[in-house]
C-alpha atoms as a PDB file:
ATOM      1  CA  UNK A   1     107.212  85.341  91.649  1.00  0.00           C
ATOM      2  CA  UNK A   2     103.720  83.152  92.065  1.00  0.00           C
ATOM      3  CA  UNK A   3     100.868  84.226  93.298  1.00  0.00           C
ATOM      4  CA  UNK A   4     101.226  81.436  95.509  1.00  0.00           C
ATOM      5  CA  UNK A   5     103.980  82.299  97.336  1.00  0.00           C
ATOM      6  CA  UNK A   6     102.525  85.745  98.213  1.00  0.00           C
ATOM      7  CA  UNK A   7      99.595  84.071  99.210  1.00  0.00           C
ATOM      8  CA  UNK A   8     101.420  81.671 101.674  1.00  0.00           C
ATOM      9  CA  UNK A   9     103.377  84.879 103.403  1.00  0.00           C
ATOM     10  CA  UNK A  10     100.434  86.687 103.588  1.00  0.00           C
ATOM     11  CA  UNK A  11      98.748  83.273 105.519  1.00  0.00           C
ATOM     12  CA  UNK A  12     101.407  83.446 107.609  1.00  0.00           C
ATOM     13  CA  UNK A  13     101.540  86.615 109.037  1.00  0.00           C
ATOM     14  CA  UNK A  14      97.866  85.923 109.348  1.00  0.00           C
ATOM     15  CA  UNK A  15      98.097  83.176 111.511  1.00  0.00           C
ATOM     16  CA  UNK A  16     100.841  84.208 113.439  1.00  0.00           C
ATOM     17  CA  UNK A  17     102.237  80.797 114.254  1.00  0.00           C
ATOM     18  CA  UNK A  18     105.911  81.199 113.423  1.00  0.00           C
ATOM     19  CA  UNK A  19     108.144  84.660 113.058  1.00  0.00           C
ATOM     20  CA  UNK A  20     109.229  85.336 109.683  1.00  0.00           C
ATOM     21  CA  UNK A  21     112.996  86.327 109.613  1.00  0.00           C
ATOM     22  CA  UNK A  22     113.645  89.129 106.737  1.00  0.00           C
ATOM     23  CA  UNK A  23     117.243  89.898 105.589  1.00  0.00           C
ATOM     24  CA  UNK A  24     117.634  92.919 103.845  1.00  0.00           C
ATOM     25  CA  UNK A  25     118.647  93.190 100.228  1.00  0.00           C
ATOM     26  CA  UNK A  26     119.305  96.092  98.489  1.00  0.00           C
ATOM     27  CA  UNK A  27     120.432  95.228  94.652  1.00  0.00           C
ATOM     28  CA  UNK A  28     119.774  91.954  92.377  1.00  0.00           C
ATOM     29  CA  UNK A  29     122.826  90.191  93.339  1.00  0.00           C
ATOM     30  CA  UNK A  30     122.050  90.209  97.373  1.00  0.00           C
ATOM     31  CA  UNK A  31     118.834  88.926  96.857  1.00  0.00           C
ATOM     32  CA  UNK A  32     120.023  86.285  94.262  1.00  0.00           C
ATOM     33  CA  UNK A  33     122.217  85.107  97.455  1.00  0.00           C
ATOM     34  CA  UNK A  34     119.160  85.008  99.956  1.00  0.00           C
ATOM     35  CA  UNK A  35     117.638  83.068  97.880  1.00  0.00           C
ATOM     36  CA  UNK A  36     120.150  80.915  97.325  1.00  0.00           C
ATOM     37  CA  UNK A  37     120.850  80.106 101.273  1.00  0.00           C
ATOM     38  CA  UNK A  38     117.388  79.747 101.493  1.00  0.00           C
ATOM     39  CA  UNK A  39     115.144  82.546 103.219  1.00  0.00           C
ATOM     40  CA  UNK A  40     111.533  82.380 101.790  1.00  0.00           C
ATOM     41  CA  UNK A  41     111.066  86.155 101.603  1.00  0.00           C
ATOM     42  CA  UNK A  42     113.184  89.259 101.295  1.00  0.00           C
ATOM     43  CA  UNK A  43     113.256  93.023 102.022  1.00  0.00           C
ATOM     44  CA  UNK A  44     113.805  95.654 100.380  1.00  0.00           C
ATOM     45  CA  UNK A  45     115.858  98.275 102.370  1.00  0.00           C
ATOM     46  CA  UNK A  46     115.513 101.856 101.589  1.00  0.00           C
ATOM     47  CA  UNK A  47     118.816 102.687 103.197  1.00  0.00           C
ATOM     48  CA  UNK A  48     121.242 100.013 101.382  1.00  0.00           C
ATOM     49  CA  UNK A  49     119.188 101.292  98.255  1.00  0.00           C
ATOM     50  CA  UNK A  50     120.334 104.844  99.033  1.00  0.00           C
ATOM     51  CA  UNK A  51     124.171 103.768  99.579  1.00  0.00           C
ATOM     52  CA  UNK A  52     124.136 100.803  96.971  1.00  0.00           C
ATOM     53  CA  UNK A  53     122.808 103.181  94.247  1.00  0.00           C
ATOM     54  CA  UNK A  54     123.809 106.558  95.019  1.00  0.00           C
ATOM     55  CA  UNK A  55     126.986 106.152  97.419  1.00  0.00           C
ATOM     56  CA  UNK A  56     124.840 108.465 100.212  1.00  0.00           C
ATOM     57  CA  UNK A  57     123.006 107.926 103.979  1.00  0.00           C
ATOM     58  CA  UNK A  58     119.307 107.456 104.274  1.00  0.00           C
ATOM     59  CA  UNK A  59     118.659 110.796 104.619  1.00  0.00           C
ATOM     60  CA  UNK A  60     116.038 111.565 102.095  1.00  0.00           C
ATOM     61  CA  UNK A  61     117.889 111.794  98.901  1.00  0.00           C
ATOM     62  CA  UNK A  62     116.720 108.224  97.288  1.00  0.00           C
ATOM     63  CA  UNK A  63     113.715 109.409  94.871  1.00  0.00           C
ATOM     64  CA  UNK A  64     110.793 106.994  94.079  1.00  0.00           C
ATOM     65  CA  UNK A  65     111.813 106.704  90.748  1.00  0.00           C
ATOM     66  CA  UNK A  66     115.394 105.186  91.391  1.00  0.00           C
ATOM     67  CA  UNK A  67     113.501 103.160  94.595  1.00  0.00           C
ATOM     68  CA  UNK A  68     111.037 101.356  92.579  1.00  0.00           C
ATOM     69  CA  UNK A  69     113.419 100.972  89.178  1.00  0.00           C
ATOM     70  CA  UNK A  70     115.714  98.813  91.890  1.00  0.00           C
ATOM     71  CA  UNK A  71     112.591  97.069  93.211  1.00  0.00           C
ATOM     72  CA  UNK A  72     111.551  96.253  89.832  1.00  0.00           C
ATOM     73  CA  UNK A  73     115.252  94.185  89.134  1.00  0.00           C
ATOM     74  CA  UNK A  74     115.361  93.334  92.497  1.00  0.00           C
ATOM     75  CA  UNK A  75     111.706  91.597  91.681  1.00  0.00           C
ATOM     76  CA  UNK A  76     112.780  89.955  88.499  1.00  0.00           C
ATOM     77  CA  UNK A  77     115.904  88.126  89.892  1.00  0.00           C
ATOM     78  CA  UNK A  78     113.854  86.032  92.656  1.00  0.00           C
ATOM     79  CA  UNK A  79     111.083  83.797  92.858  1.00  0.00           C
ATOM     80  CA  UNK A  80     110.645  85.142  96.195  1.00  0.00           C
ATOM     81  CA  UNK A  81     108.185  87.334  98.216  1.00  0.00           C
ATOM     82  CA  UNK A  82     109.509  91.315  98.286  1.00  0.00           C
ATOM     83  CA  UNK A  83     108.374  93.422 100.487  1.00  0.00           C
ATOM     84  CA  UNK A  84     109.541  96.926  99.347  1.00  0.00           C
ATOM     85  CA  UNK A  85     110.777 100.338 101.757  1.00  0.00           C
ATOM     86  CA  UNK A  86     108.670 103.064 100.120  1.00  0.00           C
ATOM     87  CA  UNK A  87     109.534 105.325 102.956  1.00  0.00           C
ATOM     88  CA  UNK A  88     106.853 107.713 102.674  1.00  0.00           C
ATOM     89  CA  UNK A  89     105.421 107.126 100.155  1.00  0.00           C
ATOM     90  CA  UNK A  90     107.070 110.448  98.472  1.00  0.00           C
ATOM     91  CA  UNK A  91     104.128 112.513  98.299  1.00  0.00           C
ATOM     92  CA  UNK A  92     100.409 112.341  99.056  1.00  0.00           C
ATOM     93  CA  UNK A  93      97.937 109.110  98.920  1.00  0.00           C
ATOM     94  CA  UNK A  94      97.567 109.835  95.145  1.00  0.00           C
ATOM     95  CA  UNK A  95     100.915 109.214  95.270  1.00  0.00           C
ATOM     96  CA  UNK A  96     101.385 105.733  97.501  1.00  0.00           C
ATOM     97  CA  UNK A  97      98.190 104.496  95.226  1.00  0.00           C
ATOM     98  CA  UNK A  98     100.475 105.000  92.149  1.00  0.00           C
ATOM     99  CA  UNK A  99     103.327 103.234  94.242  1.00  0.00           C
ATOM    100  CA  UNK A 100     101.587 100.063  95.202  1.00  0.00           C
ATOM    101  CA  UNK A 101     100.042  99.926  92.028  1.00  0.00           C
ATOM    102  CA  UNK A 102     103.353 100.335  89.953  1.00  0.00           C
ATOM    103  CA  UNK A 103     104.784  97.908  92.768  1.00  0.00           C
ATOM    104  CA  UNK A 104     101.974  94.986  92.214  1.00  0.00           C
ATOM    105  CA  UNK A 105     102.266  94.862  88.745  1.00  0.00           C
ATOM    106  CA  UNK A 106     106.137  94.280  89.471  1.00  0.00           C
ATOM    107  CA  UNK A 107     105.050  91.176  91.345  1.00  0.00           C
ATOM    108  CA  UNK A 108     106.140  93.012  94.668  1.00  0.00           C
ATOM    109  CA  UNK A 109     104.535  91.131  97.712  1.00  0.00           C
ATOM    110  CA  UNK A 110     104.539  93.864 100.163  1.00  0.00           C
ATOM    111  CA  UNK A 111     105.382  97.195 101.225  1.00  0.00           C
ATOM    112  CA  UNK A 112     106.723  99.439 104.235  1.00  0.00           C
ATOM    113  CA  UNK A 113     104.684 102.759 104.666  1.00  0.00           C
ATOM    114  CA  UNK A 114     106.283 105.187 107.080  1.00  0.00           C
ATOM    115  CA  UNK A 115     105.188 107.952 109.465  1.00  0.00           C
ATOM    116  CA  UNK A 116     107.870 110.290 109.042  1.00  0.00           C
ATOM    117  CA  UNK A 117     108.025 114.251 107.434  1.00  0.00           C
ATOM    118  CA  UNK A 118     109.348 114.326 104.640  1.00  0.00           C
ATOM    119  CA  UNK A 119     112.960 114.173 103.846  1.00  0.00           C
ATOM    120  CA  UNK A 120     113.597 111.045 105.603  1.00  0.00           C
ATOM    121  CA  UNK A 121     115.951 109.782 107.568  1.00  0.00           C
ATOM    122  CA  UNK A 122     116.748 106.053 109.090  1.00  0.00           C
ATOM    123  CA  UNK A 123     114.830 105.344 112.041  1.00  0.00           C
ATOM    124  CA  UNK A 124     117.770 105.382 113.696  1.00  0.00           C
ATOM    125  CA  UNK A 125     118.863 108.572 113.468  1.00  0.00           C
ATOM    126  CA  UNK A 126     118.431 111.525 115.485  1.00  0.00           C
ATOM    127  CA  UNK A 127     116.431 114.525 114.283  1.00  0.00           C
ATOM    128  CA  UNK A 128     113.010 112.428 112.981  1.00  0.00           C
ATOM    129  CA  UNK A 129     110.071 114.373 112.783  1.00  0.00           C
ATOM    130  CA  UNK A 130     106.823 112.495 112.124  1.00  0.00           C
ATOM    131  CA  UNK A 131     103.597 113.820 110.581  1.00  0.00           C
ATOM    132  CA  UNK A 132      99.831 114.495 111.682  1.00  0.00           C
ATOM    133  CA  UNK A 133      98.330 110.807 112.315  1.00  0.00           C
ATOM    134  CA  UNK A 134      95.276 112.187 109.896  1.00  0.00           C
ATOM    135  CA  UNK A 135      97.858 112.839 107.034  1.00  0.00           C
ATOM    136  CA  UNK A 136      99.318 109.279 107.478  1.00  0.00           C
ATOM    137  CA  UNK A 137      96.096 107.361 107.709  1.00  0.00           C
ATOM    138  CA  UNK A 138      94.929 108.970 104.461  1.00  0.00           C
ATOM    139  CA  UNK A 139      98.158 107.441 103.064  1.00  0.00           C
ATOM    140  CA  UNK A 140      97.729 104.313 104.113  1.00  0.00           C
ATOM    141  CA  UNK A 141      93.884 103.910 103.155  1.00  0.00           C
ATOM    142  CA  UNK A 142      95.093 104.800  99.982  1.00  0.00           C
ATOM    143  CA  UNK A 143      97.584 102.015  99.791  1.00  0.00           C
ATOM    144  CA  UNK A 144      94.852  99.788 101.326  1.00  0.00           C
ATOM    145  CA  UNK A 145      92.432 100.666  98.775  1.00  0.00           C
ATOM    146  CA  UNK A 146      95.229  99.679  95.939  1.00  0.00           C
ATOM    147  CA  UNK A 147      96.183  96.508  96.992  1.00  0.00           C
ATOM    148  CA  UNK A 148      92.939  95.270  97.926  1.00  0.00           C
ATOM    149  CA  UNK A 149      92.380  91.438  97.338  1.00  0.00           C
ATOM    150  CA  UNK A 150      95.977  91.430  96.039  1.00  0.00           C
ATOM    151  CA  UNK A 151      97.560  89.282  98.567  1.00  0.00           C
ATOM    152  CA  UNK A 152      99.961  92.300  99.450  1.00  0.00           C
ATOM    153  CA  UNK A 153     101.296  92.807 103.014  1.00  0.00           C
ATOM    154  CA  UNK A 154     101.315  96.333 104.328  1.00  0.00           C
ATOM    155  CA  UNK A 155     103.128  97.022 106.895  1.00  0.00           C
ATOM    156  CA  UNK A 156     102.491 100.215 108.790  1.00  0.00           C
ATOM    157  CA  UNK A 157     105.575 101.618 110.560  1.00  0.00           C
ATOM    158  CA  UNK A 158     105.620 104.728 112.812  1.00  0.00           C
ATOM    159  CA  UNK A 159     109.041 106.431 113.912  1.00  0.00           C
ATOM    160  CA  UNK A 160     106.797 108.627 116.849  1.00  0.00           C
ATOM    161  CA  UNK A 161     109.167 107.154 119.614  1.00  0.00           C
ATOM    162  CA  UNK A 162     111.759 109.238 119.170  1.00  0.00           C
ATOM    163  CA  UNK A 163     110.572 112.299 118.641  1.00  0.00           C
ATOM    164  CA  UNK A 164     106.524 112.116 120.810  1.00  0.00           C
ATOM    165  CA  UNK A 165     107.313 108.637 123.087  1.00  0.00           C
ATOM    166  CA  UNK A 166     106.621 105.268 123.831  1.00  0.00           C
ATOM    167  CA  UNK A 167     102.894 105.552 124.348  1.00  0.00           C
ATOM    168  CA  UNK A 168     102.085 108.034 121.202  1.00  0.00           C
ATOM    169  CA  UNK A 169     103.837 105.148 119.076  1.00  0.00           C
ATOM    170  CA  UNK A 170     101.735 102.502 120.914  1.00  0.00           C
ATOM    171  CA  UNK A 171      98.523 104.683 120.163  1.00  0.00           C
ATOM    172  CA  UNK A 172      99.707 105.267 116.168  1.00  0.00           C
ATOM    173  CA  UNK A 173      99.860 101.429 115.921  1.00  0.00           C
ATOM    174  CA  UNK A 174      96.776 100.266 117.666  1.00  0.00           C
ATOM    175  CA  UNK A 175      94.862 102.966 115.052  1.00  0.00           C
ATOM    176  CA  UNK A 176      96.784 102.018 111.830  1.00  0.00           C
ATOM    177  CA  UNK A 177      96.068  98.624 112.544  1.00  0.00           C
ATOM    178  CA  UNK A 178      92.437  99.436 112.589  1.00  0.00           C
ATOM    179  CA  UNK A 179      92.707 101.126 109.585  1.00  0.00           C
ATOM    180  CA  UNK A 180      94.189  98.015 107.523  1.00  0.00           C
ATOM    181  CA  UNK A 181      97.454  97.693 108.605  1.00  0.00           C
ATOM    182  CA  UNK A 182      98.388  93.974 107.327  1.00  0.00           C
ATOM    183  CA  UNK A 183     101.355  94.515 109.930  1.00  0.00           C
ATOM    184  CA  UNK A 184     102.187  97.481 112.497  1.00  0.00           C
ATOM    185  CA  UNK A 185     105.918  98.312 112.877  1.00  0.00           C
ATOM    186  CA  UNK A 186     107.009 100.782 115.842  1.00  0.00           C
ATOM    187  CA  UNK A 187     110.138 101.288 115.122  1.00  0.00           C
ATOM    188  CA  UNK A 188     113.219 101.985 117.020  1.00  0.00           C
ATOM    189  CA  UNK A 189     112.228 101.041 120.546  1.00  0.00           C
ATOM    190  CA  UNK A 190     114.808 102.107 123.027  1.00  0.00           C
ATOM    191  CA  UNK A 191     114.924  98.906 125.705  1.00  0.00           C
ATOM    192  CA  UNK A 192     114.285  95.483 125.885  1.00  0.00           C
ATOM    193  CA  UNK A 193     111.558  96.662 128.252  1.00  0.00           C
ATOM    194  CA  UNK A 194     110.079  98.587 125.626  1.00  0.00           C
ATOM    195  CA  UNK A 195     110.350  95.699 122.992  1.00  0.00           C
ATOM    196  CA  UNK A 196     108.412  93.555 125.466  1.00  0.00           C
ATOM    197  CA  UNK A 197     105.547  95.883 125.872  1.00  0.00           C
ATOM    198  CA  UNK A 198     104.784  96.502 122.472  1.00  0.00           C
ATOM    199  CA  UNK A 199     103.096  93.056 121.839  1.00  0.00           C
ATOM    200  CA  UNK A 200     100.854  93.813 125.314  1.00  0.00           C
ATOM    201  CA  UNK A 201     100.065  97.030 123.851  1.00  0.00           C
ATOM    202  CA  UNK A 202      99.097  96.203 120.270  1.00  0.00           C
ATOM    203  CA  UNK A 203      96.959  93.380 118.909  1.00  0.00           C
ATOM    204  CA  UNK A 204      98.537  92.758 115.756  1.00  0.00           C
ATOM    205  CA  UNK A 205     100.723  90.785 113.580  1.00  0.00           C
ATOM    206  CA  UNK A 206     104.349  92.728 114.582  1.00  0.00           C
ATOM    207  CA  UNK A 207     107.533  93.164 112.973  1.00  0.00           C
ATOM    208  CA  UNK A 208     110.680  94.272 115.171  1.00  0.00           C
ATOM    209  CA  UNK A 209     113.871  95.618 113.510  1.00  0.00           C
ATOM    210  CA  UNK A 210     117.000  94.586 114.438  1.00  0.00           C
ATOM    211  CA  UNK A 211     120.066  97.042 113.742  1.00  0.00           C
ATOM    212  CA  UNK A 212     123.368  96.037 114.867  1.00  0.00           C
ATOM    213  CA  UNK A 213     124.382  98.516 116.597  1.00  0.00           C
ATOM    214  CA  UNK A 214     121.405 100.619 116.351  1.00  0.00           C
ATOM    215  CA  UNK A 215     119.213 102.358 119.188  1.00  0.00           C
ATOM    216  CA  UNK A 216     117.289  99.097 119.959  1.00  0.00           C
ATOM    217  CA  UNK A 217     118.597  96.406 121.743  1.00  0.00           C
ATOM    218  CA  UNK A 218     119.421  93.138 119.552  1.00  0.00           C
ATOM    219  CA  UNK A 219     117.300  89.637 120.007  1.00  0.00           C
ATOM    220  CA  UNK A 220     117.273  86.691 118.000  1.00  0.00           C
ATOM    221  CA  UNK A 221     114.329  85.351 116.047  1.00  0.00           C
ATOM    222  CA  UNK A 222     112.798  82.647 118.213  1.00  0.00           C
ATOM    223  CA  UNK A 223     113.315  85.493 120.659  1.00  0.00           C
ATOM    224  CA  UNK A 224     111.414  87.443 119.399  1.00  0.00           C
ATOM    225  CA  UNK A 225     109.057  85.477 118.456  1.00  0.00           C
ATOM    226  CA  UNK A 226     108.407  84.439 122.366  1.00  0.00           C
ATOM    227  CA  UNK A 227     107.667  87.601 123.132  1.00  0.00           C
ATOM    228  CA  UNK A 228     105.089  87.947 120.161  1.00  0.00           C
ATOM    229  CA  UNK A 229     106.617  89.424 117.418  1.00  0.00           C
ATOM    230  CA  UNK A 230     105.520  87.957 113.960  1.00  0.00           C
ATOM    231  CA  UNK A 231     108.256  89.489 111.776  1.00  0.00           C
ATOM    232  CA  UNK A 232     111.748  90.333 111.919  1.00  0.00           C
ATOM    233  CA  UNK A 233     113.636  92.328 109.448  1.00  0.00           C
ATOM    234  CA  UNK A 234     118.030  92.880 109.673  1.00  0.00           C
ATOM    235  CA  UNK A 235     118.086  95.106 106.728  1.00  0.00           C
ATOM    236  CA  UNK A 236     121.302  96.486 107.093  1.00  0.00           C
ATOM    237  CA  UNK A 237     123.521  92.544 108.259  1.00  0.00           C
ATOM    238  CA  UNK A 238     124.075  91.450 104.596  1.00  0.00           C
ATOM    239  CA  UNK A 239     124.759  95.859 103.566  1.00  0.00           C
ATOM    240  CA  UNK A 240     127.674  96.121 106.019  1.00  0.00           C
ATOM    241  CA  UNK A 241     129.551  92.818 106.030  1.00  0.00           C
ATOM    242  CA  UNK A 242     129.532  93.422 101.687  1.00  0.00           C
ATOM    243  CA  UNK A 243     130.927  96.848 102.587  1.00  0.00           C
ATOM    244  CA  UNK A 244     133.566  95.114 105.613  1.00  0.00           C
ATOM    245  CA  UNK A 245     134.591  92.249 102.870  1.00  0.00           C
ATOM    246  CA  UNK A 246     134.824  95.153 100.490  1.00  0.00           C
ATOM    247  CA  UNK A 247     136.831  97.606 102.105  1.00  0.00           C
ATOM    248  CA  UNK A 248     139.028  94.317 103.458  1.00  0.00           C
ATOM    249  CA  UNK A 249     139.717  92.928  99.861  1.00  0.00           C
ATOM    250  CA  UNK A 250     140.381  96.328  98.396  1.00  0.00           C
ATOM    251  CA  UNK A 251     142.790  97.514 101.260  1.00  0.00           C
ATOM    252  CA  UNK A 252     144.681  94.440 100.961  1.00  0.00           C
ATOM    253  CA  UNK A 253     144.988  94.868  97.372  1.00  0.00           C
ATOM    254  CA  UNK A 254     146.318  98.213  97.143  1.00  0.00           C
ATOM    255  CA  UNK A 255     148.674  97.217 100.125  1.00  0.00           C
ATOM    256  CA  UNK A 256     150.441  93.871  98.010  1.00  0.00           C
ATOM    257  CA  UNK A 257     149.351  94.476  94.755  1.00  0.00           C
ATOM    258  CA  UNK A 258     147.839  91.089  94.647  1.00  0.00           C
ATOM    259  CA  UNK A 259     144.318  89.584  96.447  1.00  0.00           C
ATOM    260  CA  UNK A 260     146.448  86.818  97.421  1.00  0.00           C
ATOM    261  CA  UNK A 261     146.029  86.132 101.225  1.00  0.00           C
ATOM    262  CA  UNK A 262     142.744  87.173 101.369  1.00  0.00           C
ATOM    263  CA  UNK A 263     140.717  85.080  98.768  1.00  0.00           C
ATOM    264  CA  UNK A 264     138.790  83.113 101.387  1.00  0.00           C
ATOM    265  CA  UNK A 265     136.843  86.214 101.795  1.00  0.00           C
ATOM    266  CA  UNK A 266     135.939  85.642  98.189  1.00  0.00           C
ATOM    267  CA  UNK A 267     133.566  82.682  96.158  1.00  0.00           C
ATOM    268  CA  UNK A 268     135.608  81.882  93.351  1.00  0.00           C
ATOM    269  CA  UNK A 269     134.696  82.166  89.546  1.00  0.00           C
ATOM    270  CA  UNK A 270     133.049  78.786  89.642  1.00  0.00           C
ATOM    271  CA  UNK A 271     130.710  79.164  92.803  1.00  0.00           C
ATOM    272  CA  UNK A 272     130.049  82.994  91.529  1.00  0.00           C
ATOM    273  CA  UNK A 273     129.161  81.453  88.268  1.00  0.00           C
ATOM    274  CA  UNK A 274     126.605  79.254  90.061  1.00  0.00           C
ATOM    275  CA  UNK A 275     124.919  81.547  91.706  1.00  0.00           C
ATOM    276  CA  UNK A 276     124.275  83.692  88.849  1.00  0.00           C
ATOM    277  CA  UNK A 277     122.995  80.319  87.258  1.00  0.00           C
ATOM    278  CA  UNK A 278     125.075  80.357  84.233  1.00  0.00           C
ATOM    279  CA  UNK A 279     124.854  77.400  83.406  1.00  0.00           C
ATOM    280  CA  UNK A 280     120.985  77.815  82.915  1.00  0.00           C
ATOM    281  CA  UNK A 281     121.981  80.413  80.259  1.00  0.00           C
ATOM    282  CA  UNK A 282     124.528  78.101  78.877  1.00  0.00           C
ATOM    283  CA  UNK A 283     121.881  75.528  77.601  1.00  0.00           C
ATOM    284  CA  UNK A 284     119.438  77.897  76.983  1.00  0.00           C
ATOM    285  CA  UNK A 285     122.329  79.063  74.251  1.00  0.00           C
ATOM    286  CA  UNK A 286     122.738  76.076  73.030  1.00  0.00           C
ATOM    287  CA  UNK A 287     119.188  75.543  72.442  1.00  0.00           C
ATOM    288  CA  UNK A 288     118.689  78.005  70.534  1.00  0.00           C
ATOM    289  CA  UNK A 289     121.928  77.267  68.160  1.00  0.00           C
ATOM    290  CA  UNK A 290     120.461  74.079  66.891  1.00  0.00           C
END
C-alpha cells in the first residue's frame, strides 16, 4: 500500500471535513471485496479475526501472533489503508512498541489500542473490566513513540462506560487525546443521547462504532458525521451476512442435495474469478512462458 494513501487518511482525519466509513474485514478475501466495491480504507476486526481463524467469540483467546500473521495477508491483498484491532496490545508498552513496529513494516496504516484488562472481551459484552488510566497511557506513549512521523493513525479506544460511566469515559478520552491519540474512540455508548454528547465533551477527531444489534443505538454515516464524528467503523456487517449466506447455502444443500435454488446468494465462477484477479495471473503466466 503507498505511502501516499496513508498519508491522505491520515490528512483526513486531520482535517475533519468528511466522516470516514470503515467496514470491517477480517481475512484476505473480505478485504479483496471492499476494495473492490470501493471503500478507501479498511479495518481490521479483532472479533471476526477470532471467529474467522479460530471458530471462537472475542473473548480473549486470539493471540498477537495469529492477529498480526492475518494482518500481515490481510495487508498484502489491498492497496488500501488498514487500520489493525490490537486489542490490548497483549502485554506491556514494550510490547505495543514491538506491535506497531512489526505492524508498520507490514505497511499497516493504523491501529486500535484498547483500555481493557486483560483477557478481552467485545465491547459489547458484559463483564469488561478496564485498567488503571496510568497503565494505559504508558501503552499508548509507547505506540506513539513507534510510529512517530510514520503517517500511522492511532486510535485510542476506552471501554470505561460500562463498567466506571459516561463521564470517566469522557475524562479517559479528553487525556489520551492529549497524550497523542491520532483518534479517541469511547466505545459502546448506551443512547443516542450519549452518542451526541461525546463530540461536546471531547475535542478530537472521533470514531463511533456501529454494531447491529449491539448496546449502542445505530446511525448512518452522514449522521454521524452531523453530530461530529470523524470515523465510523461496522466491523462485524460484512462477518455476519458471510456467516447468514453461509449457514443459508449450506442448509439448503444438505436439505436437496443440490445448491440449486439458492445460487443468487452466490457470484459465480466467473465474477469469483474476477475478483481474485485471475486473469492478472493468467498473463503474468504467459509472460513468463515465452
Amino acid at each position: 500500500m503507498s505511502l501516499e494513501k496513508k498519508k491522505l487518511l491520515k490528512e483526513k482525519i486531520n482535517q475533519r471535513n468528511e466522516i470516514i466509513v470503515l467496514p470491517g474485514v477480517f481475512d484476505a478475501l473480505s478485504a479483496k471485496v471492499a476494495e473492490n466495491v470501493g471503500f478507501q480504507a479498511i479495518f481490521q476486526t479483532g472479533y471476526g479475526s477470532a471467529a474467522s481463524l479460530l471458530g471462537m467469540p472475542d473473548f480473549g483467546f486470539l493471540n498477537a501472533g495469529e492477529n498480526i500473521e492475518n494482518a500481515r495477508r490481510i495487508i498484502r491483498s489491498v492497496d488500501l489503508p488498514v487500520i489493525v484491532d490490537v486489542d490490548t496490545g497483549y502485554g506491556n508498552p514494550l510490547t505495543v512498541w514491538k506491535v506497531v513496529n512489526d505492524l508498520i513494516a507490514y505497511g499497516a496504516a493504523g491501529i486500535f489500542l484498547e483500555d481493557q484488562v486483560w483477557p478481552k472481551r467485545c465491547g459489547h459484552m458484559r463483564g469488561k473490566e478496564v485498567i488503571g488510566v496510568d497503565e494505559y497511557i504508558q501503552k499508548l506513549r509507547a505506540a506513539v513513540t513507534a510510529s512517530k512521523n510514520k503517517n500511522f493513525v492511532i486510535v485510542a479506544r476506552t471501554d470505561a462506560r460500562a463498567p466506571l460511566g459516561f463521564d470517566e469515559a469522557i475524562e479517559r478520552g479528553k487525556l489520551y487525546r492529549k497524550e497523542g491519540a491520532d483518534v479517541v474512540f469511547v466505545e459502546a455508548p448506551q443512547s443516542e443521547d450519549e452518542l451526541r454528547e461525546i463530540p461536546k465533551k471531547i475535542d478530537a477527531p472521533l470514531l463511533a462504532n456501529m454494531i447491529e444489534n449491539g448496546v449502542t443505538p445505530t446511525f448512518s454515516a452522514d449522521e454521524l458525521k452531523s453530530m461530529g464524528y470523524s470515523m465510523v467503523v461496522f466491523p462485524l456487517s460484512g462477518l455476519y451476512g458471510s456467516t447468514f449466506a453461509l449457514k443459508k447455502i449450506f442448509s439448503h444443500l444438505k436439505r436437496n442435495g443440490t445448491t440449486k435454488g439458492c445460487t443468487d446468494m452466490m457470484l459465480d465462477f466467473n465474477e469469483f474469478n474476477e475478483l481474485v484477479e485471475l486473469q492478472k495471473f493468467m498473463q503474468m503466466e504467459k509472460k513468463y512462458q515465452s
